[in-house]
Every structure is written in structure tokens, then in C-alpha cells.
N, C-alpha and C. Protein backbone atom coordinates (compact mmCIF):
# COMPACT_ATOMS: atom_id res chain seq x y z
N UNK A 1 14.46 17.40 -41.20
CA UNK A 1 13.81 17.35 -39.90
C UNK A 1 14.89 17.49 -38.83
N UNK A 2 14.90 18.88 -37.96
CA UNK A 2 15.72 18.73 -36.99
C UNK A 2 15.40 18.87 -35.69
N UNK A 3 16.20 18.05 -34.56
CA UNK A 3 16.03 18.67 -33.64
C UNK A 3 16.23 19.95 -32.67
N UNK A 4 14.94 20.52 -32.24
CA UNK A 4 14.93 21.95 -31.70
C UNK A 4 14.86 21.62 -30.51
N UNK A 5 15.53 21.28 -29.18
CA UNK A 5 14.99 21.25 -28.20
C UNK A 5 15.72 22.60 -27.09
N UNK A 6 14.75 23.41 -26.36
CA UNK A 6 15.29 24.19 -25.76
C UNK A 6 15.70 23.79 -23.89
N UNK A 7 16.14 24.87 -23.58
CA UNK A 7 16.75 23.93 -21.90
C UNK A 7 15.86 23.92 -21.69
N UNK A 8 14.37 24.82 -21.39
CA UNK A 8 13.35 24.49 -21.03
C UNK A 8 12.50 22.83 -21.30
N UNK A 9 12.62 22.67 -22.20
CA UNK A 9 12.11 21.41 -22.94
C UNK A 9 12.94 20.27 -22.33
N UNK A 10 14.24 20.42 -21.89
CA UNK A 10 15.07 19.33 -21.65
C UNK A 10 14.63 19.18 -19.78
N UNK A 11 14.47 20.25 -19.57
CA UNK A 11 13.93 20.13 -18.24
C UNK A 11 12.80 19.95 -17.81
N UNK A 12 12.06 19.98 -18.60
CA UNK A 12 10.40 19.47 -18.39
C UNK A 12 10.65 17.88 -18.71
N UNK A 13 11.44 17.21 -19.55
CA UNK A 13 12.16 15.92 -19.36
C UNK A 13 11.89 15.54 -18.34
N UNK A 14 13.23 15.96 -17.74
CA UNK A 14 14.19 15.44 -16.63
C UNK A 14 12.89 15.15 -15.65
N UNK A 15 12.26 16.45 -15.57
CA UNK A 15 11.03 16.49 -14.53
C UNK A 15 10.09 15.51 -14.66
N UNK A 16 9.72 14.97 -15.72
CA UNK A 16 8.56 14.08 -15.80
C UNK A 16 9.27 12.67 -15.82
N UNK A 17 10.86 12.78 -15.99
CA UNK A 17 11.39 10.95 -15.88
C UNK A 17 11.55 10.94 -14.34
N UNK A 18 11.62 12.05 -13.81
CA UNK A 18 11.94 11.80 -12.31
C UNK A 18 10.28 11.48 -11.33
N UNK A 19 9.80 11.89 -11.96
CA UNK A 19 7.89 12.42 -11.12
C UNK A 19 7.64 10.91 -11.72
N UNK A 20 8.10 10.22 -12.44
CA UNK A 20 7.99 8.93 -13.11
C UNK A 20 8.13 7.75 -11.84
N UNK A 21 9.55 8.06 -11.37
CA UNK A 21 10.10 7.12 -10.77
C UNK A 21 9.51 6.70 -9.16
N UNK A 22 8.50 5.98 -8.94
CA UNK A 22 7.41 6.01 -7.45
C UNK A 22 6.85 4.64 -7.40
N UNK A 23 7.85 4.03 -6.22
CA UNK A 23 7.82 2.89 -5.80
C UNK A 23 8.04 3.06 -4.11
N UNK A 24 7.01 1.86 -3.75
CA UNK A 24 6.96 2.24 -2.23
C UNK A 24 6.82 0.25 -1.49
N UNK A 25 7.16 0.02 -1.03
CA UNK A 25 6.77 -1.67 -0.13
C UNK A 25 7.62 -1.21 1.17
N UNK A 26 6.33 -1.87 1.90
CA UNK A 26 6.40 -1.44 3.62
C UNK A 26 5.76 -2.24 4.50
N UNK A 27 6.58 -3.19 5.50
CA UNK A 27 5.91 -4.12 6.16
C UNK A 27 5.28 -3.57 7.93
N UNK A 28 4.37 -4.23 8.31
CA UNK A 28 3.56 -3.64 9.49
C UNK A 28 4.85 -3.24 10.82
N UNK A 29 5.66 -4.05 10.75
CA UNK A 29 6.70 -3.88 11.75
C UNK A 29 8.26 -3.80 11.63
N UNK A 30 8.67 -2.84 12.16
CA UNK A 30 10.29 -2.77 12.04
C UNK A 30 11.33 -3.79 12.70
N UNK A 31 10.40 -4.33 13.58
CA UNK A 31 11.15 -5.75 14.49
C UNK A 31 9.98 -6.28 15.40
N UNK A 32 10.51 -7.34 16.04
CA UNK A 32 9.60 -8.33 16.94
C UNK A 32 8.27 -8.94 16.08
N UNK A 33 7.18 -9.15 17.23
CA UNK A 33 6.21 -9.65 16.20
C UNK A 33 5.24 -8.98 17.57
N UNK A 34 3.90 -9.21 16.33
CA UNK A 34 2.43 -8.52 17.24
C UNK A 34 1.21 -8.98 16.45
N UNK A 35 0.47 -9.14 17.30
CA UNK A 35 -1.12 -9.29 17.14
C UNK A 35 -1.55 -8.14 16.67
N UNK A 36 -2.49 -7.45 15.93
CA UNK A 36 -2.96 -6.27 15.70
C UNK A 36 -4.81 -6.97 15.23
N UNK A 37 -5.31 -6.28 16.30
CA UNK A 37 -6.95 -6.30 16.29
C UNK A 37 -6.96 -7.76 17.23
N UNK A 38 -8.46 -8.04 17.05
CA UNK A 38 -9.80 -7.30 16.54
C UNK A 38 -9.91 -5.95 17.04
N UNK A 39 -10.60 -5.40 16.14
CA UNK A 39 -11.11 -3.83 16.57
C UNK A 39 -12.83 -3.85 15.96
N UNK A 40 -13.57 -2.94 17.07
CA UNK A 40 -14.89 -2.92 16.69
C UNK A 40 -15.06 -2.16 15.44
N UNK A 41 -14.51 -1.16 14.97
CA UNK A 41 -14.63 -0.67 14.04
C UNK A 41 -13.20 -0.80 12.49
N UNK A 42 -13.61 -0.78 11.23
CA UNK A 42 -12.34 -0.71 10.67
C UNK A 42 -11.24 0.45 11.31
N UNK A 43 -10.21 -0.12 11.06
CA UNK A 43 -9.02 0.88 12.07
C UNK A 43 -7.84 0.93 11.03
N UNK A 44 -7.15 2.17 10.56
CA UNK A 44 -6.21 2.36 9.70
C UNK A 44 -4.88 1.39 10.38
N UNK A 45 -3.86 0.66 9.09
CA UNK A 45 -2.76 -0.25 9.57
C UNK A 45 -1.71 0.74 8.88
N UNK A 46 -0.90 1.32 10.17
CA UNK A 46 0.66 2.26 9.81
C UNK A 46 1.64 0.87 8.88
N UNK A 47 2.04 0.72 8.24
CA UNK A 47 3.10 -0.32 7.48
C UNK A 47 4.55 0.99 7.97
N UNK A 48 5.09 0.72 9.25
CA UNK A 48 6.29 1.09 9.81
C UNK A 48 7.53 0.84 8.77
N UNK A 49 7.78 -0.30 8.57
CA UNK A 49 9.08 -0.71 7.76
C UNK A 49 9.48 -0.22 6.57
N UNK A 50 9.36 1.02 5.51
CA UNK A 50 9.40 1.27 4.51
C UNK A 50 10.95 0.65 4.05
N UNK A 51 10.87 -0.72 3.39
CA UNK A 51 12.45 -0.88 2.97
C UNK A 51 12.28 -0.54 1.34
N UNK A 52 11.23 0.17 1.10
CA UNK A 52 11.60 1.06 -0.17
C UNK A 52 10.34 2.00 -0.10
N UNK A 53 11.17 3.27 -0.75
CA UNK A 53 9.88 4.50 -1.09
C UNK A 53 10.92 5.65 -1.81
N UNK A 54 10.93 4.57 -2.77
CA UNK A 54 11.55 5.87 -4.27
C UNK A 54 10.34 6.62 -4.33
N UNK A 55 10.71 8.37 -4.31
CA UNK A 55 9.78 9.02 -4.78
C UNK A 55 8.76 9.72 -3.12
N UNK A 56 9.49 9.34 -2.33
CA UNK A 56 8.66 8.93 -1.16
C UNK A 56 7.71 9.64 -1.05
N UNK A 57 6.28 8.83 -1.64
CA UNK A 57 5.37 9.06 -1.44
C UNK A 57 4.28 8.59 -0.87
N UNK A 58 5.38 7.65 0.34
CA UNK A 58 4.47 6.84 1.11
C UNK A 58 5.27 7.14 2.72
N UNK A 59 3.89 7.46 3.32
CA UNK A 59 4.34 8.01 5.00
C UNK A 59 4.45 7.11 5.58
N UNK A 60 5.21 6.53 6.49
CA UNK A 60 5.52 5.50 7.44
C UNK A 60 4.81 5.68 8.75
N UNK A 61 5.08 7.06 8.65
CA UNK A 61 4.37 7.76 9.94
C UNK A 61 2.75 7.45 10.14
N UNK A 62 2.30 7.60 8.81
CA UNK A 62 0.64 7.54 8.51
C UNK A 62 0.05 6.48 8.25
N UNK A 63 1.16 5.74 6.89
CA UNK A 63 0.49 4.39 6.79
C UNK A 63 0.04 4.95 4.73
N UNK A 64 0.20 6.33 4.84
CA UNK A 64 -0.86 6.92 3.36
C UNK A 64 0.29 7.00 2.47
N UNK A 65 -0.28 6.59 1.46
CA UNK A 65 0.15 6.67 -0.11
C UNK A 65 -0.10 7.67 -0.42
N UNK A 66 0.65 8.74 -1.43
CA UNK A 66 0.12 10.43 -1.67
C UNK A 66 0.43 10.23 -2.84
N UNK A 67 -0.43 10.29 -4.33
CA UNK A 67 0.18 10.16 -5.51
C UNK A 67 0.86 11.43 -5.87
N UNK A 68 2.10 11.58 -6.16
CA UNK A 68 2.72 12.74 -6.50
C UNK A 68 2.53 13.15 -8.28
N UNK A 69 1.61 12.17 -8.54
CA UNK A 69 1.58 12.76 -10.06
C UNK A 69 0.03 11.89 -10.62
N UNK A 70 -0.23 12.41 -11.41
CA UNK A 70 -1.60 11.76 -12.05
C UNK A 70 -1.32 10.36 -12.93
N UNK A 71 -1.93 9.64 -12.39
CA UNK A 71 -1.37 8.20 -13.70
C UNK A 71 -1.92 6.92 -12.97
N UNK A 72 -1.34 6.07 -13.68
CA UNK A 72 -2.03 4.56 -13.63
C UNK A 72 -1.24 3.76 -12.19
N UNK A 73 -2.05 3.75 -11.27
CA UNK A 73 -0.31 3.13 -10.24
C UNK A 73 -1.27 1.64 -9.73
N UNK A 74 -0.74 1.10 -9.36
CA UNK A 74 -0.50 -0.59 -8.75
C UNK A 74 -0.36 -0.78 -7.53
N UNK A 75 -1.26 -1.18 -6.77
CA UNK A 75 -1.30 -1.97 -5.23
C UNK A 75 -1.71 -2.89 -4.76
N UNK A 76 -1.16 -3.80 -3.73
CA UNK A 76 -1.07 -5.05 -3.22
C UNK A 76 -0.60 -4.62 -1.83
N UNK A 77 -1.56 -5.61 -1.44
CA UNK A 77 -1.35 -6.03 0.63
C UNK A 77 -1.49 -7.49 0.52
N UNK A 78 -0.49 -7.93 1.75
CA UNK A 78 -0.64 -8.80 1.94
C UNK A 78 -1.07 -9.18 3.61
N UNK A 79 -1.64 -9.83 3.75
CA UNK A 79 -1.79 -10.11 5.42
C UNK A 79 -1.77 -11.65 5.80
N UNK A 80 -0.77 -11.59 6.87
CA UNK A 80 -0.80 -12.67 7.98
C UNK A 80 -2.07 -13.30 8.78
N UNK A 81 -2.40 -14.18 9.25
CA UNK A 81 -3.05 -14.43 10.11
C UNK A 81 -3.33 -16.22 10.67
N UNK A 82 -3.30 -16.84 11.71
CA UNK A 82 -3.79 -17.39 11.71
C UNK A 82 -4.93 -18.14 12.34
N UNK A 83 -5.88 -18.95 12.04
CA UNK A 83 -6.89 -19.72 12.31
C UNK A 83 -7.54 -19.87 13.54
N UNK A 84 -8.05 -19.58 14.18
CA UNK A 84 -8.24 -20.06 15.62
C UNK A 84 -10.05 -19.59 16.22
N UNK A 85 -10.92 -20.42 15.17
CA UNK A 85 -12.21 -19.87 15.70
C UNK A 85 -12.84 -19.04 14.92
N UNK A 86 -13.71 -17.75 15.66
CA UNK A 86 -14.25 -16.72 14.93
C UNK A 86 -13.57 -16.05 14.58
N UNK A 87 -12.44 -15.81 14.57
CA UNK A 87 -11.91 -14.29 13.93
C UNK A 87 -11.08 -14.70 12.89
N UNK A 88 -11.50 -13.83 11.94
CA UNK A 88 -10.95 -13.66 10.61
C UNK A 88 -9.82 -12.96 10.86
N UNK A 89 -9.18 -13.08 9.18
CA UNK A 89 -8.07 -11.86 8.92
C UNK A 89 -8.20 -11.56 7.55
N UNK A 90 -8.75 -10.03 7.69
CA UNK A 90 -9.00 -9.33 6.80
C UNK A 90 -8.71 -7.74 6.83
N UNK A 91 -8.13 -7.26 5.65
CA UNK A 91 -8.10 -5.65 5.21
C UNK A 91 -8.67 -5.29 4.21
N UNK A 92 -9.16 -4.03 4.27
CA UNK A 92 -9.19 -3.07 3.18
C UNK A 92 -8.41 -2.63 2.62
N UNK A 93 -8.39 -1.94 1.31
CA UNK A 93 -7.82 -1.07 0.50
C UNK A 93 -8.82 0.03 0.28
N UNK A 94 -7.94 1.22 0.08
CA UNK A 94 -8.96 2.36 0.50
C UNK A 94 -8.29 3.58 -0.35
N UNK A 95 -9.25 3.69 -1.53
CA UNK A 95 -8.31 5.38 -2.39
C UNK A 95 -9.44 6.10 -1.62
N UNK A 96 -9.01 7.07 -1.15
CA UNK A 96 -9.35 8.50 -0.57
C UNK A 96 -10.10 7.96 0.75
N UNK A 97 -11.79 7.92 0.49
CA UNK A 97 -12.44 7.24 1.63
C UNK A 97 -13.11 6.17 0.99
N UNK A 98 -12.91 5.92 -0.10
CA UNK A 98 -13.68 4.75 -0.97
C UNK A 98 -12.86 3.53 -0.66
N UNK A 99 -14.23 2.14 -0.12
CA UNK A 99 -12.77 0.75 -0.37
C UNK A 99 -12.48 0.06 -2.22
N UNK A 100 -11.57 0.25 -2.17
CA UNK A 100 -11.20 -0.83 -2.94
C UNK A 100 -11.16 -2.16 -3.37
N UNK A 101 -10.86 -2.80 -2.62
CA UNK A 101 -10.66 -4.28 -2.74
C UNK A 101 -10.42 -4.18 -1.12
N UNK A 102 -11.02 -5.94 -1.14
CA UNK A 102 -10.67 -6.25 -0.03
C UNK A 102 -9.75 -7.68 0.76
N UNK A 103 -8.98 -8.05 1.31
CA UNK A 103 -8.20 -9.18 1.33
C UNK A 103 -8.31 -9.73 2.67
N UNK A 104 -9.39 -10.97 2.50
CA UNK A 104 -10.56 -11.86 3.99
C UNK A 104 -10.08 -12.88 3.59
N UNK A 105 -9.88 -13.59 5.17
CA UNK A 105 -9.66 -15.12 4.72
C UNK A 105 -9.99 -15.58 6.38
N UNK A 106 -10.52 -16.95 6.31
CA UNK A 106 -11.13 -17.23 7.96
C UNK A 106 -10.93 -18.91 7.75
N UNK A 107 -10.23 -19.48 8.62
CA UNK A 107 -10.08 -21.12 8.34
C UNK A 107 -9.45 -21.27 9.92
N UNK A 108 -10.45 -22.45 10.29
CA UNK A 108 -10.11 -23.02 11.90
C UNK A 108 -8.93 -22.45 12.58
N UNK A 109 -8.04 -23.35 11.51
CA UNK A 109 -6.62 -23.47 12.11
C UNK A 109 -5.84 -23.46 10.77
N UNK A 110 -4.09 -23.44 11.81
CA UNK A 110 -3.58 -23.12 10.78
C UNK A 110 -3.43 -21.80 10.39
N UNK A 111 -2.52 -21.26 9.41
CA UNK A 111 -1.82 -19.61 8.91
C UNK A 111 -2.67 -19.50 8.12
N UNK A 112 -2.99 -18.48 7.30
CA UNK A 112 -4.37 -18.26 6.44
C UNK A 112 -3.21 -16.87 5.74
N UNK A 113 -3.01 -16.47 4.47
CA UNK A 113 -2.51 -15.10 3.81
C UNK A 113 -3.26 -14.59 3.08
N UNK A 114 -4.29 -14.11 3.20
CA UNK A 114 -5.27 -13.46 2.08
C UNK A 114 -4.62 -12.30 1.33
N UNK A 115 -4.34 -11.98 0.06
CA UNK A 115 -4.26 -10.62 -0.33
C UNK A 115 -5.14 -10.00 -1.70
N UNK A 116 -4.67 -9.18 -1.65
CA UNK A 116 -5.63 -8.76 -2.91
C UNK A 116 -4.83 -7.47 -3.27
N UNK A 117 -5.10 -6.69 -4.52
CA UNK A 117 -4.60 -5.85 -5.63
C UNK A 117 -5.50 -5.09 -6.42
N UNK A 118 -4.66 -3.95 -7.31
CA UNK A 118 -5.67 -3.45 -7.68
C UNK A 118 -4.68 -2.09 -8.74
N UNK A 119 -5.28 -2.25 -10.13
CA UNK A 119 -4.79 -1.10 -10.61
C UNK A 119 -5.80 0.19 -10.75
N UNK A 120 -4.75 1.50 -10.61
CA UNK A 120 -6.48 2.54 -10.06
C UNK A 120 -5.67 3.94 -11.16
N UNK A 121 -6.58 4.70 -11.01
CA UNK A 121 -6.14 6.08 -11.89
C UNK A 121 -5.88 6.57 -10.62
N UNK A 122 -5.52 7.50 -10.61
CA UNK A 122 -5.15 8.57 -9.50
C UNK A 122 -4.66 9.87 -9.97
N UNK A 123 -5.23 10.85 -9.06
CA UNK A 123 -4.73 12.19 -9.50
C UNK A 123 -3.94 12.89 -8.36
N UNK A 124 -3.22 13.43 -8.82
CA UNK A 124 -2.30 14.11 -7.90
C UNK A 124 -2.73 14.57 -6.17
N UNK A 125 -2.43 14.02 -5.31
CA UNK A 125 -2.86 13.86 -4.51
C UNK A 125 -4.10 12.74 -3.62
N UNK A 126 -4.29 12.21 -4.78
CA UNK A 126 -5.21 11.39 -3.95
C UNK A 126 -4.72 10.22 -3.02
N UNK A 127 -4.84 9.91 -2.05
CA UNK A 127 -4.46 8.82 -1.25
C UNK A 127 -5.17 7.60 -1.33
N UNK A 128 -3.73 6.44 -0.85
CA UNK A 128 -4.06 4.93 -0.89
C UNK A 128 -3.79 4.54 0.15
N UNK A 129 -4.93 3.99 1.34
CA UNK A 129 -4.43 3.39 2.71
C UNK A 129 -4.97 2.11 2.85
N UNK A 130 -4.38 1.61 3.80
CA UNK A 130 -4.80 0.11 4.57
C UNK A 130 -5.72 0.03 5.59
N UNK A 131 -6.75 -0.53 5.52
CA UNK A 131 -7.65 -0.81 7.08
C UNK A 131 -8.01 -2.22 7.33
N UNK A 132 -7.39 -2.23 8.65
CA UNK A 132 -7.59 -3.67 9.43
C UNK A 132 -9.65 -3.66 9.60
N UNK A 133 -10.17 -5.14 8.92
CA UNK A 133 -11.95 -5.01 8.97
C UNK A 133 -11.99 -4.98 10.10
N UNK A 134 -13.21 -4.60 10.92
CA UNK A 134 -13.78 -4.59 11.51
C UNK A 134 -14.19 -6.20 12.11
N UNK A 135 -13.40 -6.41 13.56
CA UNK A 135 -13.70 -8.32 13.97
C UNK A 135 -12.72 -8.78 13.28
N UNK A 136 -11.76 -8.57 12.40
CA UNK A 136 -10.52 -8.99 11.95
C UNK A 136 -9.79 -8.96 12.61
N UNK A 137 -8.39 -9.71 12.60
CA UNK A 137 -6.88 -9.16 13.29
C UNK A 137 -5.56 -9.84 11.83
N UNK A 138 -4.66 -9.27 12.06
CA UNK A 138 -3.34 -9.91 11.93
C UNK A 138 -2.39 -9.82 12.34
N UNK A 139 -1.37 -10.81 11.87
CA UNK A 139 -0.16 -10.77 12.24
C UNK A 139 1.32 -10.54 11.77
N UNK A 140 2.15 -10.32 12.71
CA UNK A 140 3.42 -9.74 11.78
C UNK A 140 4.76 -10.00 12.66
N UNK A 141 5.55 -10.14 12.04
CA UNK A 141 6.51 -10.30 12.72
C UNK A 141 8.27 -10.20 12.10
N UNK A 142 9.35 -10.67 12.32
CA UNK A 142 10.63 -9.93 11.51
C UNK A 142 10.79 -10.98 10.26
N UNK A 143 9.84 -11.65 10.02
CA UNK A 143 9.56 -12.31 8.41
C UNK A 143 8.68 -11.43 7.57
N UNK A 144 8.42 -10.09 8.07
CA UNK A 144 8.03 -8.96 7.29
C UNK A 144 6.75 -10.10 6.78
N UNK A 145 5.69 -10.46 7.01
CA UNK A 145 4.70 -11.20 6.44
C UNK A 145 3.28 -10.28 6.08
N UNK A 146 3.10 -9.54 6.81
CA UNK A 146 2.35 -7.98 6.05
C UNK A 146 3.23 -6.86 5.70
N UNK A 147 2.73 -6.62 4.38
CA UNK A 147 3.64 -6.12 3.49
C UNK A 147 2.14 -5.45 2.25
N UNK A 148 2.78 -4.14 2.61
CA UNK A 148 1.84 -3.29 1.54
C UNK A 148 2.72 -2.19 0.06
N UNK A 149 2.25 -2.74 -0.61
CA UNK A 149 3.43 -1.90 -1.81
C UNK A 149 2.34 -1.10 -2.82
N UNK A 150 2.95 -0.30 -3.57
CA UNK A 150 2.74 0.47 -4.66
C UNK A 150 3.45 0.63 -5.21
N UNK A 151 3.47 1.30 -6.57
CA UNK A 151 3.58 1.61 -8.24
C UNK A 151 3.22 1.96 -8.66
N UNK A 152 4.21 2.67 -9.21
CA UNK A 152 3.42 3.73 -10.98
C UNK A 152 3.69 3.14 -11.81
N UNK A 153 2.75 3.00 -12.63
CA UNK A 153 3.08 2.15 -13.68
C UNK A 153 3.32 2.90 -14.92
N UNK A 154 2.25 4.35 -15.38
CA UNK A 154 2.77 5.17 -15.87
C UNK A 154 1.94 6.25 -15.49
N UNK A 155 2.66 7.62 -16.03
CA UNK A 155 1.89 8.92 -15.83
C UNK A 155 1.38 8.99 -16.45
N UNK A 156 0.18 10.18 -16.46
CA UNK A 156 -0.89 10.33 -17.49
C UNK A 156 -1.18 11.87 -17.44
């Protein structure tokens, strides 16, 4: 039994350990701190801070996740907020225009962190974004406390 491998073969490798490697965590702000919402309608949340995006397949600019390859990938948000009355703090998770999961939490007083997760298939191109609910708000500030990440976990 030997091995035959041609350059072609060694480079379809290289190509699929690299299309492999897609990791992204990105918090709502690059400095200071801010209120964000209520808004009457759900409203997309930009995560500005990318202090990682191996593979970068996550826009800072946009806020969107772009899967660069078909496979099993991994996401988590986390959100700030705290307590004060009627308004909650809650987001969506959102592949393409579909929600995902959602991460609500509403208590008097006091900081409140709701998050939530989610492993999804994805095909090349499909997108993963954040939306602040609708009558929700949160908060953020240079303790990076909203914080949205992804992962591949593997290709398929």
C-alpha cells in the first residue's frame, strides 16, 4: 500500500485546513460606554470591536457573519443590561432572515446578562447576525460586556 499523492491533492489539503480555520468574537464597542435602544422595531447590533476574526468572516462594518465554507459552526451573544422598570434586554440571533434563538432577560433592578447559543449547518454564504428586540435596550462599555462570537466547528 503506497502513498500516491499528487501536488494537486496536497493542495486541495492545504485549502480545506485553511477554509477550516474561522473564528470570529466581537464586542458592541471599541471604547467608552453607550445605551443602545429601545427601538420600535427589531434593529440590527454592528459588534465594532473584532479582537478576533481568523478567516475574517465577520464584518465589523455590518455586524454579519458570512460562512466561507459549508459546515457545522457555533454561536453565542452575550448582552448587558440593566434593570430599571419596563424595559427589557433582549437580542436575537438571526441565520439569513430566520431568528434563531433568542437572549431576554427583564428584572427591576440591578445588571441582568441574558445570552443564548446555538449550533447551525450553514452553507457557504449564508449569514449570522444580531438584533437588538424590539422595546429592548443594552449596554456596553470598555469591559467589552456584549460580545458576539462564532465557530467552525467542522466542514462538511
Amino acid at each position: 500500500m503506497g502513498l500516491n499523492f499528487t501536488v494537486a491533492d496536497v493542495s486541495d489539503l492545504k485549502k480545506e485546513r485553511e477554509q477550516s480555520k474561522v473564528s470570529f468574537s466581537a464586542s458592541l464597542l471599541k471604547e467608552g460606554r453607550r445605551n443602545i435602544g429601545p427601538t420600535t422595531v427589531d434593529a440590527p447590533l454592528v459588534f465594532r470591536n473584532d479582537f478576533t476574526n481568523i478567516g475574517n468572516a465577520y464584518s465589523a462594518n455590518t455586524g454579519v457573519f458570512t460562512a466561507p465554507t459549508r459546515g457545522v459552526y457555533f454561536f453565542v451573544v452575550f448582552v448587558l443590561g440593566q434593570g430599571h422598570g419596563s424595559t427589557a434586554t433582549g437580542v436575537w440571533l438571526f441565520k439569513n432572515d430566520k431568528r434563531l434563538a433568542f437572549a431576554w432577560s427583564h428584572q427591576q433592578d440591578g445588571f441582568t446578562k441574558p445570552s443564548n447559543g446555538a449550533s447551525v449547518v450553514m452553507e457557504k454564504g449564508d449569514e449570522v447576525y444580531v438584533k437588538l428586540n424590539s422595546g429592548a435596550w443594552v449596554h456596553d462599555n470598555e469591559n467589552n460586556n456584549c460580545v458576539f462570537s462564532g465557530h467552525l466547528l467542522f466542514p462538511m
